[in-house]
Protein backbone atom coordinates (compact mmCIF):
# COMPACT_ATOMS: atom_id res chain seq x y z
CA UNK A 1 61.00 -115.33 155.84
CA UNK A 2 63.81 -113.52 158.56
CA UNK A 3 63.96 -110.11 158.37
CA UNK A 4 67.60 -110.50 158.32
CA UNK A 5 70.03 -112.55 157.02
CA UNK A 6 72.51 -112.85 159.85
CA UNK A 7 76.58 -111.81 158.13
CA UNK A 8 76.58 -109.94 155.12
CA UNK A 9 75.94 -112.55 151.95
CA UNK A 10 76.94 -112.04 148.39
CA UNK A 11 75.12 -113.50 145.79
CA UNK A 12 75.83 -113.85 142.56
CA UNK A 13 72.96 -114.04 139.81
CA UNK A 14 73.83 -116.08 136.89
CA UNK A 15 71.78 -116.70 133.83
CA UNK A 16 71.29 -115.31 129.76
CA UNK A 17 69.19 -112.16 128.91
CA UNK A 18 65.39 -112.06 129.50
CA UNK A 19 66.49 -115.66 132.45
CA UNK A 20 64.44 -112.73 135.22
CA UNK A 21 67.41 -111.99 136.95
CA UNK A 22 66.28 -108.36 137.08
CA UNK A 23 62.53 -109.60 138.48
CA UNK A 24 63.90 -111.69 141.00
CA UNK A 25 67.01 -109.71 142.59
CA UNK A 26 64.06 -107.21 143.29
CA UNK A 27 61.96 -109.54 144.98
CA UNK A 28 65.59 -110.98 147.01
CA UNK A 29 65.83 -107.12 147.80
CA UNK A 30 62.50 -106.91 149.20
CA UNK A 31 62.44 -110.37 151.13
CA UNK A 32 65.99 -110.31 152.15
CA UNK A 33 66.86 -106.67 152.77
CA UNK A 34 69.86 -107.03 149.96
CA UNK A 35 70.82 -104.74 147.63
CA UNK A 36 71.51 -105.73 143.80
CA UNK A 37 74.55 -104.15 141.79
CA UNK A 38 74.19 -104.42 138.22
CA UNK A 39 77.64 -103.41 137.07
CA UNK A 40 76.38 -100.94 134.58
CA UNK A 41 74.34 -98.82 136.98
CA UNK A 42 77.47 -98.99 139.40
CA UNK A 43 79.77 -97.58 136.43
CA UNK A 44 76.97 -94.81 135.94
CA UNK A 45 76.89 -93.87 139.28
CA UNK A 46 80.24 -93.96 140.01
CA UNK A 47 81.33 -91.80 136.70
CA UNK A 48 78.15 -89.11 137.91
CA UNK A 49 79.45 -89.03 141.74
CA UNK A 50 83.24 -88.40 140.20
CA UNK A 51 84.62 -90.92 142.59
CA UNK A 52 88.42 -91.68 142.14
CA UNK A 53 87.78 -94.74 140.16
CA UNK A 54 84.65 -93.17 138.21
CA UNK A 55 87.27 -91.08 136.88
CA UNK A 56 89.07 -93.50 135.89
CA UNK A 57 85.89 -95.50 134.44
CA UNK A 58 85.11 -92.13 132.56
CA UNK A 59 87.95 -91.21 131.16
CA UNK A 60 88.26 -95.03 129.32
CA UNK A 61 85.07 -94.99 128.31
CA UNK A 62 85.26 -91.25 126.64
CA UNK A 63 88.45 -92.84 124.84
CA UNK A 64 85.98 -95.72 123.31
CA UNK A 65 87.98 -98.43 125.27
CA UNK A 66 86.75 -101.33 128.04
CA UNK A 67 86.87 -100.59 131.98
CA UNK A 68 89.05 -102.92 133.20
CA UNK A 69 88.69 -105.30 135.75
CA UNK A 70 90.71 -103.28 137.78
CA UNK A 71 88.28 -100.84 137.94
CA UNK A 72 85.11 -102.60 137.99
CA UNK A 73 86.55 -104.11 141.34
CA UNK A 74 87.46 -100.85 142.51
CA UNK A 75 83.84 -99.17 142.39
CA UNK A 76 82.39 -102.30 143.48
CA UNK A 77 84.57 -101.97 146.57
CA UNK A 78 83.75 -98.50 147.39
CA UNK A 79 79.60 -99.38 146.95
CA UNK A 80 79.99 -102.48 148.98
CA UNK A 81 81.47 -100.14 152.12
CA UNK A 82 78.15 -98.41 151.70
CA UNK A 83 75.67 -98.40 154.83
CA UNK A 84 72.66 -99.82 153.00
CA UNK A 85 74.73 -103.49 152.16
CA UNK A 86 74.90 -104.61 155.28
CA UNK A 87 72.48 -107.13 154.72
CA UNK A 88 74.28 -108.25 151.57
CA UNK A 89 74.49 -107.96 147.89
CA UNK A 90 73.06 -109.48 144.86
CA UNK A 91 75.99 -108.91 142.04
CA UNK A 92 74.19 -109.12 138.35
CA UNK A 93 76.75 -108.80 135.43
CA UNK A 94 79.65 -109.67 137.39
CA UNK A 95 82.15 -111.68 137.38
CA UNK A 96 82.20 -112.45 134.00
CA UNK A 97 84.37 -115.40 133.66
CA UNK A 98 86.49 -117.58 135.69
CA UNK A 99 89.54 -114.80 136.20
CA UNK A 100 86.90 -111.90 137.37
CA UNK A 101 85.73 -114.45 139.89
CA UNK A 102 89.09 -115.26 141.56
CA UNK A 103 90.01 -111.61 141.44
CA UNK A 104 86.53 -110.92 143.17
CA UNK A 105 87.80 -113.78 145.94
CA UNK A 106 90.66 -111.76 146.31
CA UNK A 107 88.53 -108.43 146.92
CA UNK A 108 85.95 -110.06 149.35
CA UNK A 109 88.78 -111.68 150.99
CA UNK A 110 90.78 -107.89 151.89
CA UNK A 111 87.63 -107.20 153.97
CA UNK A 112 86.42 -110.56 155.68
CA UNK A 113 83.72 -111.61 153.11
CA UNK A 114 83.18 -114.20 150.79
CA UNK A 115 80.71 -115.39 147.69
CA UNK A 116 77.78 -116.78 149.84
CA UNK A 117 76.22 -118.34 146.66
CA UNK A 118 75.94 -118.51 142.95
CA UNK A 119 73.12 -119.29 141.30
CA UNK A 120 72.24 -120.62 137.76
CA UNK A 121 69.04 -119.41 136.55
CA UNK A 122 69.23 -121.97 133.66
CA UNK A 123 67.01 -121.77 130.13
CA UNK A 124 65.82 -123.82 127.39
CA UNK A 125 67.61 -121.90 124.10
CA UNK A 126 64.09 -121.87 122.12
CA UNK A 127 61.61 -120.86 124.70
CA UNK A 128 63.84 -118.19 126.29
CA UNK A 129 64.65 -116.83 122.55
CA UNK A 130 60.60 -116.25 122.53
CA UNK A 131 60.52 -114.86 125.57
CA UNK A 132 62.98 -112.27 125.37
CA UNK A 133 61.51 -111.26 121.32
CA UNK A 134 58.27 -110.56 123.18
CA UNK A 135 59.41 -108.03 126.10
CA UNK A 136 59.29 -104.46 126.85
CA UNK A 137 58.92 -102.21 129.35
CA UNK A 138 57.07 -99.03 130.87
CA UNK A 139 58.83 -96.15 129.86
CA UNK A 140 58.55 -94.48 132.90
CA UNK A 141 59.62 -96.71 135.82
CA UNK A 142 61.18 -99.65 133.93
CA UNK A 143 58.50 -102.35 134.83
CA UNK A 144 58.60 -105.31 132.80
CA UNK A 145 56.09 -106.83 130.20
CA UNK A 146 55.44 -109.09 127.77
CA UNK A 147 53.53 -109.73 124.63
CA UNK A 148 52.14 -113.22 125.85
CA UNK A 149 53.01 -113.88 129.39
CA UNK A 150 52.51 -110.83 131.08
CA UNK A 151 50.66 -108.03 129.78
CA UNK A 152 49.60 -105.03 132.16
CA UNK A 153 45.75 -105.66 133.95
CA UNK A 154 44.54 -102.54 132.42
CA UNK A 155 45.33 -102.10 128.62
CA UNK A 156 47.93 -99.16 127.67
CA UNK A 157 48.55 -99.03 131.32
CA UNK A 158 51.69 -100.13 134.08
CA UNK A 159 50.54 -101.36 136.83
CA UNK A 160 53.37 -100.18 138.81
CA UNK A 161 52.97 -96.53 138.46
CA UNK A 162 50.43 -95.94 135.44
CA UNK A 163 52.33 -94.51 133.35
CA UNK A 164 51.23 -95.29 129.27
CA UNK A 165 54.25 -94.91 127.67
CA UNK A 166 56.34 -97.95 126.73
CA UNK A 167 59.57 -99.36 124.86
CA UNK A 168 61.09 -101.88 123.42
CA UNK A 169 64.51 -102.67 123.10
CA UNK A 170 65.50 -102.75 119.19
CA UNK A 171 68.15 -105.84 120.60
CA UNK A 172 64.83 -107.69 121.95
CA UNK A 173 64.17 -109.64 118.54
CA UNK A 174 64.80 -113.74 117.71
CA UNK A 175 67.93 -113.48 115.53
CA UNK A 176 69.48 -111.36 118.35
CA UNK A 177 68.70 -113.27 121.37
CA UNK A 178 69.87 -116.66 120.11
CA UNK A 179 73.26 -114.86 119.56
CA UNK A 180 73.85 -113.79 123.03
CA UNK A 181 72.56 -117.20 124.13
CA UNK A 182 75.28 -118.63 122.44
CA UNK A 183 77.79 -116.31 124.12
CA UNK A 184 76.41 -116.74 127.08
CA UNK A 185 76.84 -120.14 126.77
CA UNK A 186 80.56 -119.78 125.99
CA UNK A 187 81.31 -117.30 127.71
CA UNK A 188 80.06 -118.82 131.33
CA UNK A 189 80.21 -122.29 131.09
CA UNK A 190 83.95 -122.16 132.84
CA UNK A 191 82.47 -119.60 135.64
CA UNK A 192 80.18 -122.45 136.41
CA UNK A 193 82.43 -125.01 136.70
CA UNK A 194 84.30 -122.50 138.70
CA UNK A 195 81.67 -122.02 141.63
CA UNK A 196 80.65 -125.58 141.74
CA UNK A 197 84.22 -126.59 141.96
CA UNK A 198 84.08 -124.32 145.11
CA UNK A 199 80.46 -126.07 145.98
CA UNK A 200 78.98 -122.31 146.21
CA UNK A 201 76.68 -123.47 142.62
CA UNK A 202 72.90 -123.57 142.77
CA UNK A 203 71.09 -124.39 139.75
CA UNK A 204 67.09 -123.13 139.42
CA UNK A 205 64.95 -123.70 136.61
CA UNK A 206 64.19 -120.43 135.62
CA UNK A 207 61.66 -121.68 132.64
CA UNK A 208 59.12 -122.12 135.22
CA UNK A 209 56.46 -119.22 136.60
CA UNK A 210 57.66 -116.32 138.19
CA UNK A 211 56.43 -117.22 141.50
CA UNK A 212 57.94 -120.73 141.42
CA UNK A 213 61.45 -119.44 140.56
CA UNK A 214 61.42 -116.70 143.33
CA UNK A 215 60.22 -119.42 146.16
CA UNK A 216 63.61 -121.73 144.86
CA UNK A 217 65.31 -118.72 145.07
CA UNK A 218 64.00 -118.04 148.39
CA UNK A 219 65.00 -121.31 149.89
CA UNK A 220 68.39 -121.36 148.62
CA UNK A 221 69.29 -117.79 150.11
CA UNK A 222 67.60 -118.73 153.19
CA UNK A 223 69.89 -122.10 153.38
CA UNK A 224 72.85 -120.58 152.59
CA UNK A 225 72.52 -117.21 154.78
CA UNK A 226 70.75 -118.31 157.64
């Protein structure tokens, strides 16, 4: 793989809860030298470094109301001026729907950029349901397990940093997961037809082994950035 990936590329990560986007932006990061923004760590950070639109983020959120879009693209704007995204960005959580994506256009667009790719990590409803009821995590670094699939080489243990405390989100159960399937489904079909209008939609099967989906990954950020 390059060690670079020629002009900044922004990627967009599409796909339901417990699809691996998390997983496999960190293994884009690694390979690629890009930098994933997950729109709820960027509202974190952004409300803790008391930026002007942190403020702003805080000050709704205190109130018990919904950032705007406004907003959202107005923190992602100041990260993306950051030294450490020259490479590019992975964006996880947004756009949304098929008016956050044109207003995103409209933000790349006041600096020179544009959306490099988006890509579908698609599921299979009942599978994916099982997958996510099974999950959880090491308490103290965040690395990700599961009841069947992937369990940690030494009992009790993460392999990551061996810590031997975990958790379990109380969302991560059947009855749950098939409800924000559905919304997911809803809520993003007309995003998709929105990108592939554009031709910037790539679709990966992300039912298939962790290794598989990250090498389809890998080739389509290597087409499309090269």
């Amino acid at each position: 793989m390059p060690d670079r990936i020629g002009a900044p590329a922004v990627l967009i990560l599409l796909g339901p809860p417990g699809a691996g986007k998390g997983t496999q932006a960190r293994k884009l990061e690694q390979d690629f030298g890009l930098v994933q923004l997950s729109t709820g760590d960027l509202l974190r950070a952004a409300v803790a470094a008391g930026t002007a639109a942190g403020l702003q983020a805080k000050a709704v959120m205190e109130a018990g109301g919904l950032v705007s879009d406004e907003i959202v693209l107005a923190i992602l704007k100041d990260r993306m001026a950051a030294p450490d995204t020259g490479r590019g960005v992975i964006l996880d959580g947004f756009p949304r729907t098929a008016g956050q994506a044109g207003a995103l256009d409209a933000l790349l667009a006041g600096s020179g950029q544009r959306v490099t790719a988006a890509i579908s990590m698609e599921v299979e409803d009942a599978p994916m349901i099982a997958r996510v009821a099974g999950r959880y995590t090491c308490a103290s670094c965040g690395e990700g397990y599961h009841d069947e699939f992937r369990q940690p080489a030494k009992a009790g243990v993460c392999d990551r940093c061996g810590g031997t405390a975990f958790r379990r989100r109380s969302d991560d159960n059947a009855e749950t997961a098939g409800a924000r399937l559905a919304a997911y489904h809803a809520q993003t079909a007309p995003l998709i037809a929105y990108y592939e209008g554009r031709g910037l939609l790539h679709r990966v099967d992300a039912m298939r082994g962790i290794d598989e989906v990250a090498q389809a990954l890998s080739g389509i950020v290597s087409r499309v950035s090269g």
